[in-house]
Protein backbone atom coordinates (compact mmCIF):
# COMPACT_ATOMS: atom_id res chain seq x y z
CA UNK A 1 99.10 132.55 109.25
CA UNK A 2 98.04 130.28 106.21
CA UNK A 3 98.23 126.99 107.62
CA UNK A 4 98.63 125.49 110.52
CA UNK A 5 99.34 121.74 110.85
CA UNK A 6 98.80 119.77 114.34
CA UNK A 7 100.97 115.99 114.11
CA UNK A 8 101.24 113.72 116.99
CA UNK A 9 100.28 110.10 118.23
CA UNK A 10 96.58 109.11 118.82
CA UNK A 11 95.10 110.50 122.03
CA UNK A 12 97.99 113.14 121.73
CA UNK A 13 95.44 116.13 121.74
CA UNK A 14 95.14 117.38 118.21
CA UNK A 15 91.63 117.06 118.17
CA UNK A 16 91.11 119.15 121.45
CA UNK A 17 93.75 121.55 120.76
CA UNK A 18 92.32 121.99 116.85
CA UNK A 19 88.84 122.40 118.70
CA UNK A 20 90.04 125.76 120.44
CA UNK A 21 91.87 127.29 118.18
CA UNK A 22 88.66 127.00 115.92
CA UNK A 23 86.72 128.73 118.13
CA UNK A 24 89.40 131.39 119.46
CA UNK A 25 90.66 132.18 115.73
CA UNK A 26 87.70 131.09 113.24
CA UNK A 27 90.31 128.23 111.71
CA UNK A 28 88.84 125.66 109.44
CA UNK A 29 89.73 122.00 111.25
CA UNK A 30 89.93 118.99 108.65
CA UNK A 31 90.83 115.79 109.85
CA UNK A 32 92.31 112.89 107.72
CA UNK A 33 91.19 110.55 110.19
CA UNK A 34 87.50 112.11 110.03
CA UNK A 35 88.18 112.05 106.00
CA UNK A 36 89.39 108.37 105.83
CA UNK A 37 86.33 107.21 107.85
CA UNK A 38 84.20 109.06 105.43
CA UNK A 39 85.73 107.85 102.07
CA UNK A 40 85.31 104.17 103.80
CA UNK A 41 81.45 104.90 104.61
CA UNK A 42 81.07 106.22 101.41
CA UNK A 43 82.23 103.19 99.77
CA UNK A 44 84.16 105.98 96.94
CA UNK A 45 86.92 104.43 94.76
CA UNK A 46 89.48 105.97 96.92
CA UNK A 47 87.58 104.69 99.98
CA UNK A 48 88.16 101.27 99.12
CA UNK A 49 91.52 101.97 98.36
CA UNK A 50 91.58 102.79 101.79
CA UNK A 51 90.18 100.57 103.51
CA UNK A 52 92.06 97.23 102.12
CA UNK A 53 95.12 99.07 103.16
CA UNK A 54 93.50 99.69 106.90
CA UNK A 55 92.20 96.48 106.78
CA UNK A 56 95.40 94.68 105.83
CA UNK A 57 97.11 96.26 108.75
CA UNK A 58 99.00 98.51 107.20
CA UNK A 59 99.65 102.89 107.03
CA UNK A 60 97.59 104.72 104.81
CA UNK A 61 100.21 105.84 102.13
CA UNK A 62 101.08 109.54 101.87
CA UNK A 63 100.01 109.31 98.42
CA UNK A 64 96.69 108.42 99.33
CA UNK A 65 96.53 110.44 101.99
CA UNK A 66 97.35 113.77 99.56
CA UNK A 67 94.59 112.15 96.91
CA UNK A 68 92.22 112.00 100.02
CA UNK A 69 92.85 115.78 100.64
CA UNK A 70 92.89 116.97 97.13
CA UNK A 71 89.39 115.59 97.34
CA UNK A 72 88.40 117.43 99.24
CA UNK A 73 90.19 120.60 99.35
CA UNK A 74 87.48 122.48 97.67
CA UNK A 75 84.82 122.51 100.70
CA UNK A 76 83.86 125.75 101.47
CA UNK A 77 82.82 124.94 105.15
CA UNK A 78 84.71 121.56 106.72
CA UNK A 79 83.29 119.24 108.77
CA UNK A 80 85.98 117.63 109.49
């Protein structure tokens, strides 16, 4: 398996079902969520981008979202 992508509502479980199959199958977990909040904090072009959308109410676009991870594709051990 390549990829594996966990969707679902806030407070659906992604985050605890991402947290054991990290540590049952050595997975890599990234989180846009975790990645947003960190763009934001980091005051980075694209975090600003971010956060007037957030802040205006509104979705992150997929766009963004697919900049965001593009960004950040290349870490060789996530935090997220």
């Amino acid at each position: 398996m390549d990829n594996l992508i966990l969707l679902g509502a806030p407070g659906s479980g992604k985050g605890t079902q991402s947290a054991i199959l990290v540590e049952k199958n050595s997975f890599k977990h990234v989180s846009t969520g975790n990645l947003l909040r960190d763009e934001i904090a980091k005051e980075t072009e694209l975090g600003l981008k971010v956060k007037e959308v957030m802040e205006s109410g509104n979705l992150v676009s997929d766009e963004l979202v697919v900049e965001l991870l593009k960004a950040n594709l290349s870490l060789s051990e996530s935090k997220y």
